[in-house]
PDB file of N, CA and C in Angstrom:
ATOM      1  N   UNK A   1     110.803  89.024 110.044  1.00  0.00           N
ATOM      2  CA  UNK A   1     110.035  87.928 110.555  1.00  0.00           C
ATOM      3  C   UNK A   1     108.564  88.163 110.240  1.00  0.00           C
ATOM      4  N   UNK A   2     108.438  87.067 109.413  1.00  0.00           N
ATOM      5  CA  UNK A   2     106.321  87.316 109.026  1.00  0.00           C
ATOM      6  C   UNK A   2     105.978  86.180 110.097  1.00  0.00           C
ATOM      7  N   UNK A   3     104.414  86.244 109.989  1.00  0.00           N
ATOM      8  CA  UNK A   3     103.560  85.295 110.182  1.00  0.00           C
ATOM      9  C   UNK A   3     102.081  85.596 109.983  1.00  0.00           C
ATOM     10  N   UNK A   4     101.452  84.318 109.238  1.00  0.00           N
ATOM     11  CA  UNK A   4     100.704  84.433 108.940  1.00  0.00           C
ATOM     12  C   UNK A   4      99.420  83.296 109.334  1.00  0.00           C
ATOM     13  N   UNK A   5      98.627  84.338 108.863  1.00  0.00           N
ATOM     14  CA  UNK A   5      97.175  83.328 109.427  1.00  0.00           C
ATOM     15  C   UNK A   5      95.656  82.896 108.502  1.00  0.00           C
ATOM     16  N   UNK A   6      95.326  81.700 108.244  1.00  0.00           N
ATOM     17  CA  UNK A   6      94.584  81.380 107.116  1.00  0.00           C
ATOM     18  C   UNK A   6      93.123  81.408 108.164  1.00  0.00           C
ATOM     19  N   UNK A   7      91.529  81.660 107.243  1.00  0.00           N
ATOM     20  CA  UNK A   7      90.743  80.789 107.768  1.00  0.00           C
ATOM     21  C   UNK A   7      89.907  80.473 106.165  1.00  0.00           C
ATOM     22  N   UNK A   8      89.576  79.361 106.436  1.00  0.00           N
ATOM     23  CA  UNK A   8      88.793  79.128 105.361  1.00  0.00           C
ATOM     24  C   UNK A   8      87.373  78.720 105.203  1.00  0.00           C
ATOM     25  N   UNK A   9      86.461  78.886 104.029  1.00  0.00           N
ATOM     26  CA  UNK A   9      85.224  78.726 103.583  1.00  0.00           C
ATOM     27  C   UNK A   9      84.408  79.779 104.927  1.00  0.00           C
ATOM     28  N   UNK A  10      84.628  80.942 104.595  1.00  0.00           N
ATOM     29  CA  UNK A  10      84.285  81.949 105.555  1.00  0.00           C
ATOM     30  C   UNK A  10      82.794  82.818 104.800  1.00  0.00           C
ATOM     31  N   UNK A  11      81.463  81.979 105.137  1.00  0.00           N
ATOM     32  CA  UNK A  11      80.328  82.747 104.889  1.00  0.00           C
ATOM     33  C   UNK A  11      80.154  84.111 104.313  1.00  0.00           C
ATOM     34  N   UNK A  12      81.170  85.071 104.219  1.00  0.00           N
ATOM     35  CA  UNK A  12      81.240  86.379 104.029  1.00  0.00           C
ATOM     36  C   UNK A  12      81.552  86.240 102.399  1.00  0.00           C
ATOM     37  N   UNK A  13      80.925  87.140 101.397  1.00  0.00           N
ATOM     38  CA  UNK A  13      81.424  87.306 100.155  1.00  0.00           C
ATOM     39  C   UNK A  13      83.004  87.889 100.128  1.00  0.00           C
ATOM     40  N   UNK A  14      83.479  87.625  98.929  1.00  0.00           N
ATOM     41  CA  UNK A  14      85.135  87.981  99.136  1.00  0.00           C
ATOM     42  C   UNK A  14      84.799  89.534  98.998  1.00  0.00           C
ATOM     43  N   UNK A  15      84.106  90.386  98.423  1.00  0.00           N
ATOM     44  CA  UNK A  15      84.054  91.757  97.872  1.00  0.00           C
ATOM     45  C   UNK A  15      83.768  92.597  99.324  1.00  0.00           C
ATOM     46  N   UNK A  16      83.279  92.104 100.373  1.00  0.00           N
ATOM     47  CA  UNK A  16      82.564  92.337 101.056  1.00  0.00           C
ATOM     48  C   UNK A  16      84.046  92.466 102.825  1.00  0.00           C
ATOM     49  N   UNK A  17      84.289  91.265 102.402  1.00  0.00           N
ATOM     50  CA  UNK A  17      85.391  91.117 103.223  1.00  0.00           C
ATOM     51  C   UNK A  17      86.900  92.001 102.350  1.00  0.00           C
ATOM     52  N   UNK A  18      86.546  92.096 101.704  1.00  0.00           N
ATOM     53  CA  UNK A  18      87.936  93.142 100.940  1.00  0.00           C
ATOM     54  C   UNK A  18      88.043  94.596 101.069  1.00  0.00           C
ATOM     55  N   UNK A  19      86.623  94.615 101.677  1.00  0.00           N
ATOM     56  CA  UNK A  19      86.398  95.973 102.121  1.00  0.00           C
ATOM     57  C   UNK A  19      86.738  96.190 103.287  1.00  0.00           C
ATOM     58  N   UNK A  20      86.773  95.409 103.933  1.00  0.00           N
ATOM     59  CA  UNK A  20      87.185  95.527 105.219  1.00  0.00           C
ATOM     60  C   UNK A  20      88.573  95.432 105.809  1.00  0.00           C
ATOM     61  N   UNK A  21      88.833  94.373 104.821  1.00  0.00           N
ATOM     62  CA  UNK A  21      90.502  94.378 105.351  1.00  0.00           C
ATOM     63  C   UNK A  21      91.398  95.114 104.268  1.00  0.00           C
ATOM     64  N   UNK A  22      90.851  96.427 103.690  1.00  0.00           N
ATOM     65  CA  UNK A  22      91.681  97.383 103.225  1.00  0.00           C
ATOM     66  C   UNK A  22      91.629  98.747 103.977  1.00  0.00           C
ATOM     67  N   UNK A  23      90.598  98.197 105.377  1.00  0.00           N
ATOM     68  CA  UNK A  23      91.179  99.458 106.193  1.00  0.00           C
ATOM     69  C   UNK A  23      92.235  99.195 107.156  1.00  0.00           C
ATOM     70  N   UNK A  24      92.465  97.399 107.339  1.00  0.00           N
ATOM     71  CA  UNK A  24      93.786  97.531 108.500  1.00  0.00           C
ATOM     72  C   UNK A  24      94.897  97.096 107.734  1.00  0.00           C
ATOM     73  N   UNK A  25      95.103  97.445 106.359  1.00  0.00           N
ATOM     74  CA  UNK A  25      96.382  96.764 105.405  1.00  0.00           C
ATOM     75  C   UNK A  25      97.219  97.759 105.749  1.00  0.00           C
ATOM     76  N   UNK A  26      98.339  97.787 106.181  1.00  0.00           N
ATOM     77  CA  UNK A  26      99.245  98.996 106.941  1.00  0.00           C
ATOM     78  C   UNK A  26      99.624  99.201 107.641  1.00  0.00           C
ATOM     79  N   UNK A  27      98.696  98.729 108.644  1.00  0.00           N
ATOM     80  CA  UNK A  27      98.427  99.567 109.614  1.00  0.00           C
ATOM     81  C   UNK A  27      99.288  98.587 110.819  1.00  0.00           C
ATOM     82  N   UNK A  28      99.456  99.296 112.030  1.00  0.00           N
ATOM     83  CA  UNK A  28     100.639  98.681 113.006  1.00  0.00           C
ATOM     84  C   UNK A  28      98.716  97.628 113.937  1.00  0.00           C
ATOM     85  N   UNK A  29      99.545  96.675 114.318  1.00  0.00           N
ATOM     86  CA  UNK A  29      98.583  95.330 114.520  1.00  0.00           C
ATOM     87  C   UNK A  29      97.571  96.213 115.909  1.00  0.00           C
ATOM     88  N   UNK A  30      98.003  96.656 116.983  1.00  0.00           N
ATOM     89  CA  UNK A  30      96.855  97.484 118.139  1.00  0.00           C
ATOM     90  C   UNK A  30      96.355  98.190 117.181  1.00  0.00           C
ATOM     91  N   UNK A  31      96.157  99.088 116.336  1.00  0.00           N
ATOM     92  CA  UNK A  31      95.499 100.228 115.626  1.00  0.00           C
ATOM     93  C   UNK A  31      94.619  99.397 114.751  1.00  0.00           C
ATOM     94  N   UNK A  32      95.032  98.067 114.012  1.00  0.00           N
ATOM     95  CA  UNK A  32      93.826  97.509 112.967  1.00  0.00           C
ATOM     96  C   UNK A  32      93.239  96.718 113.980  1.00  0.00           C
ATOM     97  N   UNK A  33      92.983  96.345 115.273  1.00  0.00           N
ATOM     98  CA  UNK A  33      92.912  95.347 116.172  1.00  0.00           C
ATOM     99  C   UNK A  33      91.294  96.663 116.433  1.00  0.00           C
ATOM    100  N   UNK A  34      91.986  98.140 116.959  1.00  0.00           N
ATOM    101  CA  UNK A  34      90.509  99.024 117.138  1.00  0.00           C
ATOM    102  C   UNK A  34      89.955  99.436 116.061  1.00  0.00           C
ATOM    103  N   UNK A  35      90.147  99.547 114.817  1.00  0.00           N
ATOM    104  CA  UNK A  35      89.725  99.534 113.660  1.00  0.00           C
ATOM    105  C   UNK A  35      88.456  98.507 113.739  1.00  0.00           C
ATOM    106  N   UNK A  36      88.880  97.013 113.520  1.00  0.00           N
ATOM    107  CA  UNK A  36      88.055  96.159 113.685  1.00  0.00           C
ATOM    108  C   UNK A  36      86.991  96.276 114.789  1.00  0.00           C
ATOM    109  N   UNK A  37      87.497  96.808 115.878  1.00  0.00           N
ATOM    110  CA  UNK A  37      86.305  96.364 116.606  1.00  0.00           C
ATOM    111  C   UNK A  37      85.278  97.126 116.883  1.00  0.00           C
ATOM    112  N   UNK A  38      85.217  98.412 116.118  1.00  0.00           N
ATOM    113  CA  UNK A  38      84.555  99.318 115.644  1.00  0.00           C
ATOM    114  C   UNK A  38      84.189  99.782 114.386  1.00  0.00           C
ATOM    115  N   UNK A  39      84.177  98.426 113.567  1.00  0.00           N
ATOM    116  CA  UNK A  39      83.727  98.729 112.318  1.00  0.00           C
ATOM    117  C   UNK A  39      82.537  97.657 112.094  1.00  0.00           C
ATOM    118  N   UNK A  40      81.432  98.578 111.971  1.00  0.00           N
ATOM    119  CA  UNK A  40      79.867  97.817 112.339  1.00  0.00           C
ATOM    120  C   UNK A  40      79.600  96.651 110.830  1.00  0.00           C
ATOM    121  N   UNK A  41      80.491  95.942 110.643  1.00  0.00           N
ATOM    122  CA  UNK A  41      79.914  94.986 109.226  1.00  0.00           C
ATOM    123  C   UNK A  41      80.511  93.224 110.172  1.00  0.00           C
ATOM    124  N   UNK A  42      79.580  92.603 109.306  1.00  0.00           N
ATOM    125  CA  UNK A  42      79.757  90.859 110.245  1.00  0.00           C
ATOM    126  C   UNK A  42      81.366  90.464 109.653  1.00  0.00           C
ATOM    127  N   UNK A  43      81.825  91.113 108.502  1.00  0.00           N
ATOM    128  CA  UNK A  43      83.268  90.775 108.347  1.00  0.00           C
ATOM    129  C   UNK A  43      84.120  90.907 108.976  1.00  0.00           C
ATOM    130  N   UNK A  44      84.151  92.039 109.663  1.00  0.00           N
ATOM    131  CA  UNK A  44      84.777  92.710 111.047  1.00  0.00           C
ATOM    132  C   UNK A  44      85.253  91.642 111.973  1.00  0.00           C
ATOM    133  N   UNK A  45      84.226  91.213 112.238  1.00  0.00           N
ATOM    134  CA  UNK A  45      84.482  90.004 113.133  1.00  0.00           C
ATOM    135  C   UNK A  45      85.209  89.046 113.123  1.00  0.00           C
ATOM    136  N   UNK A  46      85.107  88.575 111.826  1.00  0.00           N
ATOM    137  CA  UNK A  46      86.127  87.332 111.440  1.00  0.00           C
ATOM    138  C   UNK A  46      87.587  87.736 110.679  1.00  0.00           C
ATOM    139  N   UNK A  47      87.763  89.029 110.437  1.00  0.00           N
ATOM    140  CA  UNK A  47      88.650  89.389 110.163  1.00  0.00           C
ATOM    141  C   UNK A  47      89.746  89.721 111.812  1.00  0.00           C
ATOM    142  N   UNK A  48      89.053  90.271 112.851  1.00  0.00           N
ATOM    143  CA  UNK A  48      89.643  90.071 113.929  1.00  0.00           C
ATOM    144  C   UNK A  48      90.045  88.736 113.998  1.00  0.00           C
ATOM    145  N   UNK A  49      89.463  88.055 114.291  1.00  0.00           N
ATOM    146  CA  UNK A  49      89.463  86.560 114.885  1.00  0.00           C
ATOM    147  C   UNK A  49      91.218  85.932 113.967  1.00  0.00           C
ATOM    148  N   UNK A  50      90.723  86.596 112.767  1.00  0.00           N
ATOM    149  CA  UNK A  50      92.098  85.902 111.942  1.00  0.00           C
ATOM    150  C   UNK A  50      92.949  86.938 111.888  1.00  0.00           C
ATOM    151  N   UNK A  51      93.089  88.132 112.462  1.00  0.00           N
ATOM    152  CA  UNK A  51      94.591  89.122 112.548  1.00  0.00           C
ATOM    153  C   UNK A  51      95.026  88.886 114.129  1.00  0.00           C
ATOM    154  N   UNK A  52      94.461  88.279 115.077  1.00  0.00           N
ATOM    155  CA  UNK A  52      94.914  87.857 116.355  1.00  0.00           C
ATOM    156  C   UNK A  52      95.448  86.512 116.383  1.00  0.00           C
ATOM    157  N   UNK A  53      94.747  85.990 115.190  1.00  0.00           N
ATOM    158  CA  UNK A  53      95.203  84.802 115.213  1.00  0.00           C
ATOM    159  C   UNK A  53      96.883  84.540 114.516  1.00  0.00           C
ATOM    160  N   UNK A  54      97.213  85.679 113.541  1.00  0.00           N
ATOM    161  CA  UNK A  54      98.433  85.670 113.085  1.00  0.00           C
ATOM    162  C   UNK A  54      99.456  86.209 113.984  1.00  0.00           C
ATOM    163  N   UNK A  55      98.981  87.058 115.267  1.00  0.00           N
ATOM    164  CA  UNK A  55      99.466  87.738 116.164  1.00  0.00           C
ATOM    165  C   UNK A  55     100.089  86.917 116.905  1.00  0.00           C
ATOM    166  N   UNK A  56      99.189  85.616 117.336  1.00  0.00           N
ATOM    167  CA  UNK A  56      99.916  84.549 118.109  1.00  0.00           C
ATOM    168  C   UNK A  56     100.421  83.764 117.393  1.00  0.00           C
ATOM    169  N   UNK A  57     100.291  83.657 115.747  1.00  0.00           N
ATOM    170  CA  UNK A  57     101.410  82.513 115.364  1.00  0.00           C
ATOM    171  C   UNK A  57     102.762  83.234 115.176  1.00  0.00           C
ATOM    172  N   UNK A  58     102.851  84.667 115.267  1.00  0.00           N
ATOM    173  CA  UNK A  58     104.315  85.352 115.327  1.00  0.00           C
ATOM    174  C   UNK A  58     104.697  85.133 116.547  1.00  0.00           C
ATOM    175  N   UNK A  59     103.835  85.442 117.840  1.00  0.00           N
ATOM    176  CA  UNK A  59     104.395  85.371 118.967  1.00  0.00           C
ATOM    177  C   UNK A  59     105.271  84.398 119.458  1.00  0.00           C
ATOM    178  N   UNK A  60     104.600  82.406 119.098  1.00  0.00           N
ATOM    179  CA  UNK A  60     104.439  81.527 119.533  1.00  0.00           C
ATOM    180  C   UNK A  60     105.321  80.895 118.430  1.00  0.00           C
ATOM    181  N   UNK A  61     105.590  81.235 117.082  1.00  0.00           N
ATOM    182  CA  UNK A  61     106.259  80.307 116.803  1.00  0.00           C
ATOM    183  C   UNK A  61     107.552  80.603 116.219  1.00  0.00           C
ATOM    184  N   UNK A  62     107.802  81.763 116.496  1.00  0.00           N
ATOM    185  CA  UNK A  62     108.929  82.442 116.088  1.00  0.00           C
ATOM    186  C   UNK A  62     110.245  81.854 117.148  1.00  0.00           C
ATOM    187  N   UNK A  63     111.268  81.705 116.706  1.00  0.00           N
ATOM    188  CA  UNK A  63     112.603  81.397 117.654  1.00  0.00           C
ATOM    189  C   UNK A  63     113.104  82.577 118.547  1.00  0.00           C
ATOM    190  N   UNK A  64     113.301  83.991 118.137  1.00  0.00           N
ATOM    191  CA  UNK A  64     113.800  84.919 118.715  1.00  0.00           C
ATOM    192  C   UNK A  64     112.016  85.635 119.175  1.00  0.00           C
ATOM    193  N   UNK A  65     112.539  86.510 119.943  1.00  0.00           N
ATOM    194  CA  UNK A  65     111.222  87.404 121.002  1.00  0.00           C
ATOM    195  C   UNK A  65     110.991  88.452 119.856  1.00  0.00           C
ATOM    196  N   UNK A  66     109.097  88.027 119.936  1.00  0.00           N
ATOM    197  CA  UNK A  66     108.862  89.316 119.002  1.00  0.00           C
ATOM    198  C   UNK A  66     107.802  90.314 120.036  1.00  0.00           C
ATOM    199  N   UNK A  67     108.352  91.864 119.675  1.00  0.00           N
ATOM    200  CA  UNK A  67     107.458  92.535 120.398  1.00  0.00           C
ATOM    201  C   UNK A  67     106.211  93.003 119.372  1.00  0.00           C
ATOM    202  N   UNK A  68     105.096  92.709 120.153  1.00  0.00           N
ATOM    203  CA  UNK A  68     103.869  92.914 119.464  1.00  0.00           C
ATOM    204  C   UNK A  68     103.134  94.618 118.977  1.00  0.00           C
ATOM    205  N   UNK A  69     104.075  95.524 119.611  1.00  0.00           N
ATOM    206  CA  UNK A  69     104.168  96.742 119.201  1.00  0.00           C
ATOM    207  C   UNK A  69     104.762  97.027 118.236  1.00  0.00           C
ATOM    208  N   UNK A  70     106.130  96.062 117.790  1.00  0.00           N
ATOM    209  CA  UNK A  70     106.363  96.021 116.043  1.00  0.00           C
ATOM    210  C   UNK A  70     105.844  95.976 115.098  1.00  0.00           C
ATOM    211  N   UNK A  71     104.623  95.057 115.384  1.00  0.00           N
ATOM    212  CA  UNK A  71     104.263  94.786 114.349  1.00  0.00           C
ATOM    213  C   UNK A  71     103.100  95.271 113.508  1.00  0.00           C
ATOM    214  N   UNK A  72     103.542  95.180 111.858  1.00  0.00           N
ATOM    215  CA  UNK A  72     102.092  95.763 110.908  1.00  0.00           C
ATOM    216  C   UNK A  72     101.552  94.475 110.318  1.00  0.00           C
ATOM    217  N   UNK A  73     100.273  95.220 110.043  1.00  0.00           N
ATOM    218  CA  UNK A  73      99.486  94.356 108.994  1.00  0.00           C
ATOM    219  C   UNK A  73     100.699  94.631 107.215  1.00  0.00           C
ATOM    220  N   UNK A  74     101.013  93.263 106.998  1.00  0.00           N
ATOM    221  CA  UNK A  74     101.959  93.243 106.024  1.00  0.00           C
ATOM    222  C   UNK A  74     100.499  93.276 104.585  1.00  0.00           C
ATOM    223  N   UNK A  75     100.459  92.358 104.933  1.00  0.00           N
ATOM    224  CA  UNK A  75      99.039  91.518 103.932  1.00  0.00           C
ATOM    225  C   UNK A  75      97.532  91.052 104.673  1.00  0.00           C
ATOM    226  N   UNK A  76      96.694  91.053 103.693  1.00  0.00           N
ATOM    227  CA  UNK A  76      95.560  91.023 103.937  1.00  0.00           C
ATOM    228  C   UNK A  76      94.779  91.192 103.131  1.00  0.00           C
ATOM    229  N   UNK A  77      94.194  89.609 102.690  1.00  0.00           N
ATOM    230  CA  UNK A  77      93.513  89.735 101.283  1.00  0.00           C
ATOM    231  C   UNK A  77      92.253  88.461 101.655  1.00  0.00           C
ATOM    232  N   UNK A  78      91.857  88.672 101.018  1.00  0.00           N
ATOM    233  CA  UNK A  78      90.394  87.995 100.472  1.00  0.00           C
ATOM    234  C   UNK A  78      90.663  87.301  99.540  1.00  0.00           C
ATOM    235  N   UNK A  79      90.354  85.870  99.316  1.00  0.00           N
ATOM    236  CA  UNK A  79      90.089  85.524  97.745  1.00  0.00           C
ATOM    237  C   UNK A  79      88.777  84.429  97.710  1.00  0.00           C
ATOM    238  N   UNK A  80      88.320  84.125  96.485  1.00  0.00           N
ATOM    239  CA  UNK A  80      87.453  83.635  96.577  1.00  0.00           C
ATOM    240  C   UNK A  80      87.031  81.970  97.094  1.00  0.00           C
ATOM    241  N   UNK A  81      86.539  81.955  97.496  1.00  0.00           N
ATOM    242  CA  UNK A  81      85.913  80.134  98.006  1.00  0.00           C
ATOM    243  C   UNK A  81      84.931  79.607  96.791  1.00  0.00           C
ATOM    244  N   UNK A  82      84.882  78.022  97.243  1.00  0.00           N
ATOM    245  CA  UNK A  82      83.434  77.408  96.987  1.00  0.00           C
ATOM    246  C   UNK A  82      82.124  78.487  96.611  1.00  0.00           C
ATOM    247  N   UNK A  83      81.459  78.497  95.773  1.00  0.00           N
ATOM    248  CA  UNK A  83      80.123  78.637  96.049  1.00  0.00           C
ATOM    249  C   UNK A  83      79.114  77.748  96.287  1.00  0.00           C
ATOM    250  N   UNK A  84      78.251  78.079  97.341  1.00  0.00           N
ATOM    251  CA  UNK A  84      77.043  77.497  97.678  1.00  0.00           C
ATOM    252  C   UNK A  84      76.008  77.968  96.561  1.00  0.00           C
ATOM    253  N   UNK A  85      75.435  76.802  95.845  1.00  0.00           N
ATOM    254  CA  UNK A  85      74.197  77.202  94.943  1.00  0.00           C
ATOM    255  C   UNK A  85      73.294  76.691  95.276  1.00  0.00           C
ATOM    256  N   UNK A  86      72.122  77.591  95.569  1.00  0.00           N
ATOM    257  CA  UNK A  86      70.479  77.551  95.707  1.00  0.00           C
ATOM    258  C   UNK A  86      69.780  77.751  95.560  1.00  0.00           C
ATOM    259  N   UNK A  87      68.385  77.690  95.493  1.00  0.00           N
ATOM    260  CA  UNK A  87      67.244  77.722  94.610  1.00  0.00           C
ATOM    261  C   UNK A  87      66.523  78.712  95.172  1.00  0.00           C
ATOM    262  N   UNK A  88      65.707  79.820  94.953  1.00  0.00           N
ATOM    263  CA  UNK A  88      65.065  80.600  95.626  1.00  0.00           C
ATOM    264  C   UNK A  88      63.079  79.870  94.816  1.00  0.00           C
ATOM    265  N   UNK A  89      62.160  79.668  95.241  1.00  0.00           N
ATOM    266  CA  UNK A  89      61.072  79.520  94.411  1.00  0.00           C
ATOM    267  C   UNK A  89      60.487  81.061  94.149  1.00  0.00           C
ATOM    268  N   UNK A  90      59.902  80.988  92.554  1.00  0.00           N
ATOM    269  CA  UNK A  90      59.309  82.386  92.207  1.00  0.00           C
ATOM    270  C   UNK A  90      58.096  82.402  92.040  1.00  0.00           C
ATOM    271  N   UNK A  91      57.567  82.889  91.585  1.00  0.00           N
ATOM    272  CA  UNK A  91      55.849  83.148  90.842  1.00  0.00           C
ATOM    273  C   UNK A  91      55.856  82.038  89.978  1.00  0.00           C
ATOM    274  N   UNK A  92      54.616  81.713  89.311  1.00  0.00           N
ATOM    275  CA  UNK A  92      54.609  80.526  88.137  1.00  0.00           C
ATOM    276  C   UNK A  92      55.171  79.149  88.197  1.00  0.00           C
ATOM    277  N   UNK A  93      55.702  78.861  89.206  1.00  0.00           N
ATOM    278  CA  UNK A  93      56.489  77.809  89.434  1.00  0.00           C
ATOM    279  C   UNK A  93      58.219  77.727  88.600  1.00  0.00           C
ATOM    280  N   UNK A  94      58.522  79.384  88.666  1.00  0.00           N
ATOM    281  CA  UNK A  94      59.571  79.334  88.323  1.00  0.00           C
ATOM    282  C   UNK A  94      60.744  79.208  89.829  1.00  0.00           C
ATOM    283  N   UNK A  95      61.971  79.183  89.699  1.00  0.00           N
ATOM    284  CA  UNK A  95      62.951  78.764  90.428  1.00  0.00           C
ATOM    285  C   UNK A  95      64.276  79.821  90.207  1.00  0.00           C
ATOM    286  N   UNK A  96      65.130  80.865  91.127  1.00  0.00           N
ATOM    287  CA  UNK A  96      65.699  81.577  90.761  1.00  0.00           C
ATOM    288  C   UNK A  96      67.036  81.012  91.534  1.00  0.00           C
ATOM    289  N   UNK A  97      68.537  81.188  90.504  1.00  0.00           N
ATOM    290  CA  UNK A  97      69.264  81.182  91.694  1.00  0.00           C
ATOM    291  C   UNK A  97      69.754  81.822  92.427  1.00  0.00           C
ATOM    292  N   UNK A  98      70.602  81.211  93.889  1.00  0.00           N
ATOM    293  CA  UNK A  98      70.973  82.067  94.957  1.00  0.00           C
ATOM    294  C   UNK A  98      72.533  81.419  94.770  1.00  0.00           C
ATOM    295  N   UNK A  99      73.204  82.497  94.823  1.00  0.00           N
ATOM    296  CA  UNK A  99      74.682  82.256  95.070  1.00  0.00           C
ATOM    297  C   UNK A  99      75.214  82.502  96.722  1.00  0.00           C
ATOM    298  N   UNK A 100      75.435  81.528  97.186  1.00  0.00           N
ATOM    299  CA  UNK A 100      75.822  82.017  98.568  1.00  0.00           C
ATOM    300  C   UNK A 100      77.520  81.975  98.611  1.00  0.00           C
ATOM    301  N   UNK A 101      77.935  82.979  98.380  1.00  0.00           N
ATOM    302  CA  UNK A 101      79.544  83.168  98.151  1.00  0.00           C
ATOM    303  C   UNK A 101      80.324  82.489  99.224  1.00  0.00           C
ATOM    304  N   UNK A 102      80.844  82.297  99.532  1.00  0.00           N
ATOM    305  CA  UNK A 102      82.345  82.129 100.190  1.00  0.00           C
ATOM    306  C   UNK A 102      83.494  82.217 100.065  1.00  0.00           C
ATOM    307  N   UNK A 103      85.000  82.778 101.633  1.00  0.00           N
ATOM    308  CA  UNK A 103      85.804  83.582 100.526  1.00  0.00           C
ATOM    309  C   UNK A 103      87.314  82.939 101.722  1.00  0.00           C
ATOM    310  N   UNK A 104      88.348  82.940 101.356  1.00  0.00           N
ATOM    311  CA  UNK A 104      89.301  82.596 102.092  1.00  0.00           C
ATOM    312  C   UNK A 104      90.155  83.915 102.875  1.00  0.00           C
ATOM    313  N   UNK A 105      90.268  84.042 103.892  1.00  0.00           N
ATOM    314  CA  UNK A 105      91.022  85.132 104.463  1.00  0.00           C
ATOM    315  C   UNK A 105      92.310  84.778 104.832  1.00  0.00           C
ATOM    316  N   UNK A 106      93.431  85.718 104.547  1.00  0.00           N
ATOM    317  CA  UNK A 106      94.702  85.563 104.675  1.00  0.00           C
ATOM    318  C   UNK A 106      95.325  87.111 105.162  1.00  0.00           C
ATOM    319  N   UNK A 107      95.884  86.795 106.717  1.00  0.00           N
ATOM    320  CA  UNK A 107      96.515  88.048 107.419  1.00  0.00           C
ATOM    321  C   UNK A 107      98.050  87.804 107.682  1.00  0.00           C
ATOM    322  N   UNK A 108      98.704  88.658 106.730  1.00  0.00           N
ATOM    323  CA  UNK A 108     100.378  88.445 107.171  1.00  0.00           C
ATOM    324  C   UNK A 108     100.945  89.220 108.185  1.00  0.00           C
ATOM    325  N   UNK A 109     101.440  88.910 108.900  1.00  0.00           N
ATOM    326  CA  UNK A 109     101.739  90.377 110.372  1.00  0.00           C
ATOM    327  C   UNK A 109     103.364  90.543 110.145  1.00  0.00           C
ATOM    328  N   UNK A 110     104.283  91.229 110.456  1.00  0.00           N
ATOM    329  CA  UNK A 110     105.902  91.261 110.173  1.00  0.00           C
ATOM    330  C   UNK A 110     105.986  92.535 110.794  1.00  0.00           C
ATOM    331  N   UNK A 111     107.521  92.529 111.382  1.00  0.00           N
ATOM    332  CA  UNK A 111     107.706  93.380 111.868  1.00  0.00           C
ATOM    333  C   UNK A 111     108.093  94.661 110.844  1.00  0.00           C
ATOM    334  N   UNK A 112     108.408  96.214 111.501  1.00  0.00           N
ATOM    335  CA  UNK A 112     108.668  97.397 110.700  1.00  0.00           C
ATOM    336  C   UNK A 112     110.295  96.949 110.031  1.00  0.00           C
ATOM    337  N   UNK A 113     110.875  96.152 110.591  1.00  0.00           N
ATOM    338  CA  UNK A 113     112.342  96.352 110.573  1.00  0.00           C
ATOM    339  C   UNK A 113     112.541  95.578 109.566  1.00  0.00           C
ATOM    340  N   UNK A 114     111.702  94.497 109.097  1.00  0.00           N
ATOM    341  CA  UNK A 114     112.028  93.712 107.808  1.00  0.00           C
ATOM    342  C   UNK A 114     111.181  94.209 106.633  1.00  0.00           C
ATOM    343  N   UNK A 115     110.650  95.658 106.880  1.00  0.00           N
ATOM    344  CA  UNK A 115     110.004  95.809 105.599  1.00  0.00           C
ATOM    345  C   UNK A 115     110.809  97.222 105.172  1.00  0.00           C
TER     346      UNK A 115
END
């Protein structure tokens, strides 16, 4: 039994957020849950927000009872979004650009017994 959880056009660069969610890829869901909330980067944050959030779509939409001590981080990836493009002004009346990245997050949760 998987379940999974999307968020999208997430302010964070994908490289940035890939770093982060290759420390709870593995890992049983309480252990990447304190991982996250002790790992000092703003990705942290929204990477919680979306591995709790896959936590309750296993809980809630599954037919049979899932115990939440089963379960691992199956997947957990980053890919890229939209970019925001903008202008920074320079010296001379030149104009530089700014890439403001954006990146899609995807957390699969499943229990030990189906992997």
């Amino acid at each position: 039994m998987e379940a999974k959880a999307i968020a999208k056009y997430i302010r964070v660069t994908p490289r940035k957020m890939g770093q982060v969610l290759s420390l709870i890829r593995g890992q049983r869901v309480e252990n990447a849950q304190q991982i996250l909330m002790f790992t000092p980067k703003n990705a942290a944050r929204v990477a919680a927000k979306v591995l709790k959030s896959a936590v309750a779509n296993a809980t809630n939409n599954s037919e049979e009872r899932v115990d939440v001590d089963n379960l691992i981080v199956v997947e957990a990836v980053a890919g890229a979004g939209p970019t925001l493009k903008r202008w920074l002004p320079r010296a001379q009346g030149r104009a530089t650009p700014l890439l403001k990245r954006t990146c899609h997050v995807t957390v699969v949760v499943g229990d030990r017994k189906s992997r």
